[in-house]
N, C-alpha and C. Protein backbone atom coordinates (compact mmCIF):
# COMPACT_ATOMS: atom_id res chain seq x y z
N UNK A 1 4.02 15.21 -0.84
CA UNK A 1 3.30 15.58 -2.04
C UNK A 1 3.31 14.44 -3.07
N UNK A 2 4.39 13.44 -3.06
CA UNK A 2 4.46 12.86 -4.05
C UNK A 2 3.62 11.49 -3.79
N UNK A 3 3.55 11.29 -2.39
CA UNK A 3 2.33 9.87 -2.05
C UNK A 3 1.36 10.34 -2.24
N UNK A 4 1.09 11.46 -1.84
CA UNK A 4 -0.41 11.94 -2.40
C UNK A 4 -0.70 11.40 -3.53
N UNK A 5 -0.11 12.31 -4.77
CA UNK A 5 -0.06 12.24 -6.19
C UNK A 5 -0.23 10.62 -6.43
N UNK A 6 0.77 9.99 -5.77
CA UNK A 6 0.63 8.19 -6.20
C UNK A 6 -0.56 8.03 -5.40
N UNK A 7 -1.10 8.07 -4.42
CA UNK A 7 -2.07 7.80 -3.96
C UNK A 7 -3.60 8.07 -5.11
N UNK A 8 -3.43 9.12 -5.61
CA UNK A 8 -4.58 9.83 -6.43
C UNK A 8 -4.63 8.88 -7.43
N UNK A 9 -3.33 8.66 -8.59
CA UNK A 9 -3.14 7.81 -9.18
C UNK A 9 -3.73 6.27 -9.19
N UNK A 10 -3.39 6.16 -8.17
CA UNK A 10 -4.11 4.29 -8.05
C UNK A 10 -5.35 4.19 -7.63
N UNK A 11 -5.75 5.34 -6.95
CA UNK A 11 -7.02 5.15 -6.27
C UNK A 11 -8.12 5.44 -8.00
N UNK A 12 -7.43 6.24 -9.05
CA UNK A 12 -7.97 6.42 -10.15
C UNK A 12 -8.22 4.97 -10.61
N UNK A 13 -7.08 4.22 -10.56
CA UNK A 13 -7.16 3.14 -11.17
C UNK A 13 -7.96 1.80 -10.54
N UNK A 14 -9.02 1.88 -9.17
CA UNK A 14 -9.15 1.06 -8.65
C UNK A 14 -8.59 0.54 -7.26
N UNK A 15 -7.59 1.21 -7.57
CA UNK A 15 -6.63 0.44 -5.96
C UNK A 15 -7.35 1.24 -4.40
N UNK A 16 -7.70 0.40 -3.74
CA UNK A 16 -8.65 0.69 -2.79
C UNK A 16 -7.99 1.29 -1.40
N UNK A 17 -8.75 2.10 -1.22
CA UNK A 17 -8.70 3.00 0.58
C UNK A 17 -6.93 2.69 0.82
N UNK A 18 -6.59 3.68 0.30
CA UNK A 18 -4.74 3.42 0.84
C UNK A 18 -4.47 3.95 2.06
N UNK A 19 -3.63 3.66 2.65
CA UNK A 19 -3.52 4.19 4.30
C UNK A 19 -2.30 5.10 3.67
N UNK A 20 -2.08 6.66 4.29
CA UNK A 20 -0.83 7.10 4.12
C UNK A 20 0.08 7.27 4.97
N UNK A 21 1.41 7.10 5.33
CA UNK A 21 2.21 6.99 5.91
C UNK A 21 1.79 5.83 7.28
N UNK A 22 1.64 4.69 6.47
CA UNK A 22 1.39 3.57 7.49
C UNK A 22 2.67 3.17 8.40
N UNK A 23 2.09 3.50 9.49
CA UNK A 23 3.00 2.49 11.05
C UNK A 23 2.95 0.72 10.57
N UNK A 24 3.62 -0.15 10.80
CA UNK A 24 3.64 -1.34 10.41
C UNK A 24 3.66 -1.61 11.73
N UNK A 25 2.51 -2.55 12.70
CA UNK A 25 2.16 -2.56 13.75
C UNK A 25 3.18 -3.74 14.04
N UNK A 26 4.02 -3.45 15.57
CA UNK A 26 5.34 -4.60 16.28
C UNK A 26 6.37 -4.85 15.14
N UNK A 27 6.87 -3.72 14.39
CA UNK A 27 7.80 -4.03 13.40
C UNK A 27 8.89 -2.52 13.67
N UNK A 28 10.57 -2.87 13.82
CA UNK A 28 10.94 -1.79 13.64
C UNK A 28 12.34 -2.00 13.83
N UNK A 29 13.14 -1.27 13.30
CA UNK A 29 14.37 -0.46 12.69
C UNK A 29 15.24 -1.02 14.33
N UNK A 30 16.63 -1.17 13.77
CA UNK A 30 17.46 -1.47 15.11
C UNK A 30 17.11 -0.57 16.22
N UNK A 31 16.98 0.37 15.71
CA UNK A 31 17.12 1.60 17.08
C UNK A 31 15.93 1.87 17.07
N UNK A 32 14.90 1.38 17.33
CA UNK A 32 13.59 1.08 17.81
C UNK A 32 12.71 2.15 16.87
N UNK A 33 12.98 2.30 16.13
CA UNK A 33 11.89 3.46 15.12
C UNK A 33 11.18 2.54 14.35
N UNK A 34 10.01 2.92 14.56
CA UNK A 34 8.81 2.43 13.65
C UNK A 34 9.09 1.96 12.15
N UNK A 35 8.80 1.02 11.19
CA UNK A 35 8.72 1.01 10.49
C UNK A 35 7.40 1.51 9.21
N UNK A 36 8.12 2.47 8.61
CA UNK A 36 6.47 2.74 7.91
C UNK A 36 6.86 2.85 6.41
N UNK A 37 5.74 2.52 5.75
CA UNK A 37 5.16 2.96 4.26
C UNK A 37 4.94 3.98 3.85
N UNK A 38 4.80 4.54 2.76
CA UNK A 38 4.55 5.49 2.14
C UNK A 38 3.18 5.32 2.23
N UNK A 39 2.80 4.34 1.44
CA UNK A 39 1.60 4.00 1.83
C UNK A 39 1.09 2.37 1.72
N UNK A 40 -0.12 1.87 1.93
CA UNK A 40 -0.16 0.61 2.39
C UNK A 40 -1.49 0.16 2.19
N UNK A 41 -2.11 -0.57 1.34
CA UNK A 41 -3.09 -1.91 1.90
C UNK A 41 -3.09 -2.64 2.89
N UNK A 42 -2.55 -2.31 4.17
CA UNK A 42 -3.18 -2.69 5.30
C UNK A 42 -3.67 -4.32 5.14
N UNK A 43 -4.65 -4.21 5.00
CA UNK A 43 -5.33 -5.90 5.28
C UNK A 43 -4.64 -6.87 3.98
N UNK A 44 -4.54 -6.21 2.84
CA UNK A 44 -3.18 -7.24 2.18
C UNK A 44 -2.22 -7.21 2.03
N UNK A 45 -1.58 -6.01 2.46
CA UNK A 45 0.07 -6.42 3.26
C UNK A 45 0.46 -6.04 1.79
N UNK A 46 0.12 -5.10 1.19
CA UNK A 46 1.01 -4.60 -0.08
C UNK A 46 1.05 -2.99 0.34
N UNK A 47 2.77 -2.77 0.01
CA UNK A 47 2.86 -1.05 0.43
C UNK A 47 3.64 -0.74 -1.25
N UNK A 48 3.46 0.46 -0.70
CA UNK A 48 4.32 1.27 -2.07
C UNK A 48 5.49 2.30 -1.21
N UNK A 49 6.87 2.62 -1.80
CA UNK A 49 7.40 3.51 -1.25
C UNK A 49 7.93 4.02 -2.30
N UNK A 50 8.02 5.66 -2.37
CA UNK A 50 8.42 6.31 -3.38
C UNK A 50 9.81 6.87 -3.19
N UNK A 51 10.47 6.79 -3.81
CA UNK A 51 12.28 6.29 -3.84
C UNK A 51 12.66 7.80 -4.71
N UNK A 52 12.73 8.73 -3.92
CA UNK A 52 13.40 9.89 -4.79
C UNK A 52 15.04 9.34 -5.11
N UNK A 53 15.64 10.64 -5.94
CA UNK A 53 16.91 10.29 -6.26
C UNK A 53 17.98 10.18 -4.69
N UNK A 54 17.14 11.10 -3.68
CA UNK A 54 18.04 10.75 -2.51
C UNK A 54 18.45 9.47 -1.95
N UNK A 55 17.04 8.57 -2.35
CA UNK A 55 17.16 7.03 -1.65
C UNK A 55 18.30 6.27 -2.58
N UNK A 56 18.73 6.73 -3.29
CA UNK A 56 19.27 6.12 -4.18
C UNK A 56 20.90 6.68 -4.09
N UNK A 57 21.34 8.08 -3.53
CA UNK A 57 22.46 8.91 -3.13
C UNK A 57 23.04 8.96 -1.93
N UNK A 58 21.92 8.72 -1.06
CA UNK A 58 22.59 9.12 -0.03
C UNK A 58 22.48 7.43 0.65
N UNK A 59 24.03 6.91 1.25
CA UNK A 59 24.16 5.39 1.41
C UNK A 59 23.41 5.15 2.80
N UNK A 60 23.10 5.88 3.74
CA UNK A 60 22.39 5.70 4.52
C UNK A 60 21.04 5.06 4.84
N UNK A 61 20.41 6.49 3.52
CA UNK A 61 19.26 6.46 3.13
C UNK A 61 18.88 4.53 2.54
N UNK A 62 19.62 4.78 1.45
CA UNK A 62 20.00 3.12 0.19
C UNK A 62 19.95 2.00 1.52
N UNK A 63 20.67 2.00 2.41
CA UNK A 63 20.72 0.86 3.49
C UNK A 63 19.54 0.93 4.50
N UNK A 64 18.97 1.83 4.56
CA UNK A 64 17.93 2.00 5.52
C UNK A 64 16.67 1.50 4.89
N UNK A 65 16.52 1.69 3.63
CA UNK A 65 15.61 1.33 2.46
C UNK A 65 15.62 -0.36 2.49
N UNK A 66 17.24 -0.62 1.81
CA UNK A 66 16.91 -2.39 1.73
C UNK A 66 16.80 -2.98 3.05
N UNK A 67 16.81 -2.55 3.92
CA UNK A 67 16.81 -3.34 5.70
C UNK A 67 15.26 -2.84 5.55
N UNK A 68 14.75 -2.01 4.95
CA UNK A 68 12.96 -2.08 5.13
C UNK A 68 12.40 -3.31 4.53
N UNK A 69 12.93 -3.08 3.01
CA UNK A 69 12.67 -3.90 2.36
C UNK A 69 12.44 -5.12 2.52
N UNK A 70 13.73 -5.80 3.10
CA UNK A 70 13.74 -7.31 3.37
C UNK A 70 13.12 -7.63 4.42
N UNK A 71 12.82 -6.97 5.44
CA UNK A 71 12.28 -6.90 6.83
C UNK A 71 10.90 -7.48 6.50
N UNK A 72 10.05 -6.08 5.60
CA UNK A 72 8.73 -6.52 5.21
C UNK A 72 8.27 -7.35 4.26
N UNK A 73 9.29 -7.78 3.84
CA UNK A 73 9.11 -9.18 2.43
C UNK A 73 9.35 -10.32 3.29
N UNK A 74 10.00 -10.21 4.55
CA UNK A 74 10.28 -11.15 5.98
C UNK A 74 8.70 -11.81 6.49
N UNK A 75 7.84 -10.39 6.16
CA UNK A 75 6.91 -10.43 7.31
C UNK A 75 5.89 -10.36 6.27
N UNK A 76 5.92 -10.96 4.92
CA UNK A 76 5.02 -11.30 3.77
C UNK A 76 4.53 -9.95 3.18
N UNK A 77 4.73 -8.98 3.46
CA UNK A 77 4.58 -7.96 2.77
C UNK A 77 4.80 -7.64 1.15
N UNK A 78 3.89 -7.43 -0.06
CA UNK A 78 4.28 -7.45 -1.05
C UNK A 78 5.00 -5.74 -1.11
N UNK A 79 5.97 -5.06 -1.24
CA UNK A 79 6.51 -3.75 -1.14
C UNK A 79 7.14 -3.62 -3.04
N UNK A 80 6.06 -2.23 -3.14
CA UNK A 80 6.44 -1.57 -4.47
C UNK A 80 7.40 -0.49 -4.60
N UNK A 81 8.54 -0.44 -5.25
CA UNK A 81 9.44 1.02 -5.23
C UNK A 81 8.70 1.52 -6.20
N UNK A 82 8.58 3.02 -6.43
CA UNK A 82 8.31 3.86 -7.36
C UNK A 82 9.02 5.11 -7.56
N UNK A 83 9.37 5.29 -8.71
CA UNK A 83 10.05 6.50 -9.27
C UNK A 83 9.30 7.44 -9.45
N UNK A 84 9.91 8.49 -9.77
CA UNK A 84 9.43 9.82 -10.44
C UNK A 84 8.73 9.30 -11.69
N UNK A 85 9.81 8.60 -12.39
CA UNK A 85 9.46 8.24 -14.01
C UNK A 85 8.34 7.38 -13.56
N UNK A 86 8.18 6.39 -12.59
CA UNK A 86 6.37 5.79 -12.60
C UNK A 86 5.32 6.58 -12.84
N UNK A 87 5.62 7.51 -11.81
CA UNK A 87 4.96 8.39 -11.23
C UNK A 87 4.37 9.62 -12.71
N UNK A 88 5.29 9.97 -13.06
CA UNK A 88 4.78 10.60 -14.61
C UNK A 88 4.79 9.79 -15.58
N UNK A 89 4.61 8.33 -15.91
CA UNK A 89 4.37 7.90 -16.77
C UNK A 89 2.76 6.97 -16.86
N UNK A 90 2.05 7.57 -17.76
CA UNK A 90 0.43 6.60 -17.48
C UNK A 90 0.63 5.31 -17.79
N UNK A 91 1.03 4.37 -18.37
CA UNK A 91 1.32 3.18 -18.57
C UNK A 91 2.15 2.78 -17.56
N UNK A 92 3.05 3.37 -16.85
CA UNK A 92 3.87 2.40 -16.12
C UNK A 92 2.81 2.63 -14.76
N UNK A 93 1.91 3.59 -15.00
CA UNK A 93 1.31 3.69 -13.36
C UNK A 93 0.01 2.35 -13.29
N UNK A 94 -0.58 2.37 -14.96
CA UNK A 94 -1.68 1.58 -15.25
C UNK A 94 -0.95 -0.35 -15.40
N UNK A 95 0.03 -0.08 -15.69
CA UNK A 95 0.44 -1.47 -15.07
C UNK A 95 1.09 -1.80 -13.42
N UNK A 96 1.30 -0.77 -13.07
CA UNK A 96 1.53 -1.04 -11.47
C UNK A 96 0.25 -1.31 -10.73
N UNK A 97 -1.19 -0.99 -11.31
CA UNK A 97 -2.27 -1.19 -10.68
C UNK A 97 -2.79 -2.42 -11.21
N UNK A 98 -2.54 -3.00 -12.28
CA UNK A 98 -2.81 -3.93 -12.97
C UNK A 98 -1.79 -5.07 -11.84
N UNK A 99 -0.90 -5.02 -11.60
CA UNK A 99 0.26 -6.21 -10.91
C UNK A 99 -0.36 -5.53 -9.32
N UNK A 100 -1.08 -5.00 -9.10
CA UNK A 100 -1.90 -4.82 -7.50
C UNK A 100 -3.13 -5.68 -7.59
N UNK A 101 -3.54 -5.82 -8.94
CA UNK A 101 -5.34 -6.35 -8.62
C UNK A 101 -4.56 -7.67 -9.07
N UNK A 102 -3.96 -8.10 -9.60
CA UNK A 102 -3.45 -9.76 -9.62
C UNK A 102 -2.96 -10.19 -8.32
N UNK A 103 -2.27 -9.35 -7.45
CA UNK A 103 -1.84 -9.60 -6.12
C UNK A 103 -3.30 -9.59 -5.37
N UNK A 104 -4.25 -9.01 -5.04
CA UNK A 104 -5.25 -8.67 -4.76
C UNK A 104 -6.50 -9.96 -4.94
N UNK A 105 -6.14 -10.49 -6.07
CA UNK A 105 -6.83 -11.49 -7.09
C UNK A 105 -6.53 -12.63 -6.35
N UNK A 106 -5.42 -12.86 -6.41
CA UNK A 106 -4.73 -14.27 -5.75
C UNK A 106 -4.75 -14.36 -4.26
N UNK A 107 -4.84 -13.18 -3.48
CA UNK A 107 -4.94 -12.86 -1.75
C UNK A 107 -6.66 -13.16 -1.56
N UNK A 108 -7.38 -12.62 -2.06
CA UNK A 108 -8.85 -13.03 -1.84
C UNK A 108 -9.85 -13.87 -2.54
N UNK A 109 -9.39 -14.50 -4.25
CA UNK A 109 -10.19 -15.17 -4.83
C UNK A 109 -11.42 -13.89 -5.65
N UNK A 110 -11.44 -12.98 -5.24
CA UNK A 110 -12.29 -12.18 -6.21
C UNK A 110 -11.22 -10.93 -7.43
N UNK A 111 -11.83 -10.63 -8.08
CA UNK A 111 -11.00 -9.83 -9.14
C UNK A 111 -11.48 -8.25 -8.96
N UNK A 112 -10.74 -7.80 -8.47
CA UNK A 112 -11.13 -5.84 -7.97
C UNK A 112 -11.63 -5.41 -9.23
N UNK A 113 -12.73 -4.39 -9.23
CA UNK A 113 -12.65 -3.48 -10.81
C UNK A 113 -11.34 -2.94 -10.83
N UNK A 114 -11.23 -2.71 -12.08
CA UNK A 114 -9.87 -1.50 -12.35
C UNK A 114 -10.00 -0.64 -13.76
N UNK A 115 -10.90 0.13 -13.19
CA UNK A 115 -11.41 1.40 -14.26
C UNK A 115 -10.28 2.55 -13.77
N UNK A 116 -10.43 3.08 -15.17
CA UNK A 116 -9.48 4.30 -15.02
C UNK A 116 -10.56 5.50 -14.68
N UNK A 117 -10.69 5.94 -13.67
CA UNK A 117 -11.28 7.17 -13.49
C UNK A 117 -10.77 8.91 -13.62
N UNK A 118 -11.86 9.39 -13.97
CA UNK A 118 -11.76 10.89 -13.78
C UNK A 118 -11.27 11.12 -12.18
N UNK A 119 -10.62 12.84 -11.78
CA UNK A 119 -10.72 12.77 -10.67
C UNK A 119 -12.45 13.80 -10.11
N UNK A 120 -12.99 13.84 -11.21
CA UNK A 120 -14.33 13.89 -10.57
C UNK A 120 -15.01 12.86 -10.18
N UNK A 121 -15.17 11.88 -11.18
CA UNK A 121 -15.46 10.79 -10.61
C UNK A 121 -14.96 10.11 -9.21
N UNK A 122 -13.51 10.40 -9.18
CA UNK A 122 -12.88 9.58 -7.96
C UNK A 122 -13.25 10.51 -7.17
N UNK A 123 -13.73 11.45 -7.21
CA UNK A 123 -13.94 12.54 -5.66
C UNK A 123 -15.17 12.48 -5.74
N UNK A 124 -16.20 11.44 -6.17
CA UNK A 124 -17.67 11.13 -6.01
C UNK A 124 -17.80 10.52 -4.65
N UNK A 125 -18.38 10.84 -3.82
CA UNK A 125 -18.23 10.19 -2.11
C UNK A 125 -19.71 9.20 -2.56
N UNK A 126 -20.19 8.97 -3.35
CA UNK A 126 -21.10 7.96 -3.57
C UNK A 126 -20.52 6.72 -4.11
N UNK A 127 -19.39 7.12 -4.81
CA UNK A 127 -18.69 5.71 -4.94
C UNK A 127 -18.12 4.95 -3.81
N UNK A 128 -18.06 3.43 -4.13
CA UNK A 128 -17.73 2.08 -3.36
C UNK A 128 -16.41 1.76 -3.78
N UNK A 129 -15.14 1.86 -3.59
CA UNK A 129 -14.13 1.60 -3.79
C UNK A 129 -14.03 0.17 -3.48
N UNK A 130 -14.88 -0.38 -3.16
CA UNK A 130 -14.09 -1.81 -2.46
C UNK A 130 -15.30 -3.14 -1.83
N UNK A 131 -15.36 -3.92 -2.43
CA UNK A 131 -16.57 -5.25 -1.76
C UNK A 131 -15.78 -6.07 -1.90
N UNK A 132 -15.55 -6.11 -0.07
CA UNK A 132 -14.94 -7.78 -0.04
C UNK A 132 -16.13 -8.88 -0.34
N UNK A 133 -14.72 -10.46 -0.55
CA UNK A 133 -15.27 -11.18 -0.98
C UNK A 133 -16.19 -11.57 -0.17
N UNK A 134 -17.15 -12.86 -0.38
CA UNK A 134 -18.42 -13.96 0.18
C UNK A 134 -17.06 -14.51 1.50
N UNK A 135 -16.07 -14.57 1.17
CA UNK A 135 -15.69 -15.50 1.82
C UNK A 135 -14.93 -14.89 3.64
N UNK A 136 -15.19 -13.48 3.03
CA UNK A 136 -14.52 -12.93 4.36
C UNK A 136 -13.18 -12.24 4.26
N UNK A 137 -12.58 -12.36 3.57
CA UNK A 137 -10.81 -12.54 3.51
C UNK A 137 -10.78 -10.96 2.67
């Protein structure tokens, strides 16, 4: 429920076609389990994972998290933690999309819109979330 919600969130703000619960393709955990995202930009290698108070309690959880972490920052991945408090706060969500289209900016040479939308608007299936650049990338 809560990637959803972040999902709704960014996609308000511009952040384009998120994959949810992304597989990270030939990447994975000692004991052969997949590595995945909460969710993911895919073609620029930026994920988000949402970090309840468990990831943070339970030491398993906390170690299983930073061995993701470093794994996919290994494998150039830009990886976002997010809280609850992101998550209900509009400014900290409107600058987490703001530090996505600068990552975004610098990965392709073009600058994403980043309008804050209604979710009528964002549930318009006539809208274009996304024109890659001239250059391909």
């Amino acid at each position: 429920m809560t990637e959803t919600a972040l999902r709704l969130e960014l996609n308000r703000r511009g952040v384009p076609r998120l994959a949810l619960n992304y597989v990270v393709p030939n990447v994975w955990y000692p004991n052969g389990a997949p590595i995945t995202f909460d969710l993911a930009l895919p073609e620029m290698k930026i994920a988000w994972e949402y970090q309840g108070d468990h990831h943070r309690t339970d030491k398993a959880q906390y170690r299983r998290d930073a061995y993701k972490g470093n794994l996919a920052r290994s494998k150039n991945w830009t990886l976002f933690d997010v809280t609850y408090d992101d998550l209900r706060n509009q400014q900290r969500l409107n600058e987490l999309a703001l530090q996505v289209a600068v990552i975004i900016a610098q990965r392709t040479g073009t600058v994403p819109r980043m309008d804050i939308l209604t979710l009528q608007q964002l549930s318009d299936r006539r809208r274009v979330f996304w024109k890659r650049s001239s250059s391909g990338t």
